[in-house]
Protein backbone atom coordinates (compact mmCIF):
# COMPACT_ATOMS: atom_id res chain seq x y z
CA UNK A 1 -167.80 66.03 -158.19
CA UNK A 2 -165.09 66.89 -155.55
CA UNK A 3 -161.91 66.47 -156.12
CA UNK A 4 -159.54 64.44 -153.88
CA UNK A 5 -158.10 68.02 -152.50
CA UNK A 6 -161.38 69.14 -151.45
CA UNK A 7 -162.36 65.83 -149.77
CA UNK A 8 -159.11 66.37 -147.57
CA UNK A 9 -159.85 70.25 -146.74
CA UNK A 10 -163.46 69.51 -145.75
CA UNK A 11 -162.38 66.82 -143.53
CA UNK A 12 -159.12 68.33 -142.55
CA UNK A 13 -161.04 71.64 -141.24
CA UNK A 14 -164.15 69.77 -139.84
CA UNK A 15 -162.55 67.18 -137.73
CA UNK A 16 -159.34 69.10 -136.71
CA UNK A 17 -160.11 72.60 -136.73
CA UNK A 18 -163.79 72.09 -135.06
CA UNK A 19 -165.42 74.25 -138.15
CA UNK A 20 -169.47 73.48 -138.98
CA UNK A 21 -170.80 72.58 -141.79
CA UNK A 22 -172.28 75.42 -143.08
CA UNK A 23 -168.64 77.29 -142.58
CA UNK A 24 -167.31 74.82 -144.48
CA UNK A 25 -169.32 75.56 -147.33
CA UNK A 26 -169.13 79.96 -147.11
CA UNK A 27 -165.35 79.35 -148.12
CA UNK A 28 -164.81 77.42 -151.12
CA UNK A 29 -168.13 77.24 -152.45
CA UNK A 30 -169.00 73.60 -151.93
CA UNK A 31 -172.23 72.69 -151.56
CA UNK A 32 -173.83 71.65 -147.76
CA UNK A 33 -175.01 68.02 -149.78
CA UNK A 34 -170.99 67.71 -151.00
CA UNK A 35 -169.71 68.65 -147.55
CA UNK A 36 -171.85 66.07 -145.71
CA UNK A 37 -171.10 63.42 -148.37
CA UNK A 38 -167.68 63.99 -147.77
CA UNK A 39 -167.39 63.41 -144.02
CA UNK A 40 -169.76 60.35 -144.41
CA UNK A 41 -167.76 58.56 -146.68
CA UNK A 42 -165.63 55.91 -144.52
CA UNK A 43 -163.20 55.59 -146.85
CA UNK A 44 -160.12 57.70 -147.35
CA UNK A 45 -159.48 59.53 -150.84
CA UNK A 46 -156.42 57.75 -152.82
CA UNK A 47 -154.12 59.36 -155.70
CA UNK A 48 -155.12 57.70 -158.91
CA UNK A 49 -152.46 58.36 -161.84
CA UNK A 50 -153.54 59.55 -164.67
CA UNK A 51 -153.93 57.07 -167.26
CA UNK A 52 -153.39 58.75 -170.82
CA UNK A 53 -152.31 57.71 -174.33
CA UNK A 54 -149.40 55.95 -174.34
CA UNK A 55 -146.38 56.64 -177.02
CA UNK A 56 -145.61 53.65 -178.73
CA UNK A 57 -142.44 52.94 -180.64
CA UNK A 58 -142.32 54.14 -184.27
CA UNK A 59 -141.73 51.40 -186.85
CA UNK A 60 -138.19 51.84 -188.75
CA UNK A 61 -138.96 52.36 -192.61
C-alpha cells in the first residue's frame, strides 16, 4: 500500500516534471500497477492522525 508521501512524489514528478511511468517506477521501486493507481485516483491524499491508546487518569488510592 502506498503511503501518502509516495502518492504525492508519483504525482508531483508525473504531472510537473513530465517523467513516464515506467521512470517513475526505476526510482523508488514502486510498482507500474501502484504508479497508475496513483495518478487515477481523483482524489487528493489527506493527513490522518494517528489514533493510538489514550492515557487515562489514574484513580487516587
Amino acid at each position: 500500500m502506498l503511503k501518502m508521501a509516495d502518492i504525492e512524489f508519483i504525482r508531483k514528478k508525473h504531472y510537473l516534471e513530465g517523467w513516464s511511468i515506467r521512470k517513475i517506477t526505476r526510482n523508488p521501486g514502486i510498482s507500474r500497477q501502484s504508479v497508475r493507481k496513483a495518478l487515477a485516483s481523483a482524489e487528493m491524499p489527506r493527513y490522518r492522525p494517528a489514533r493510538g491508546p489514550f492515557l487515562l487518569p489514574r484513580p487516587r488510592v
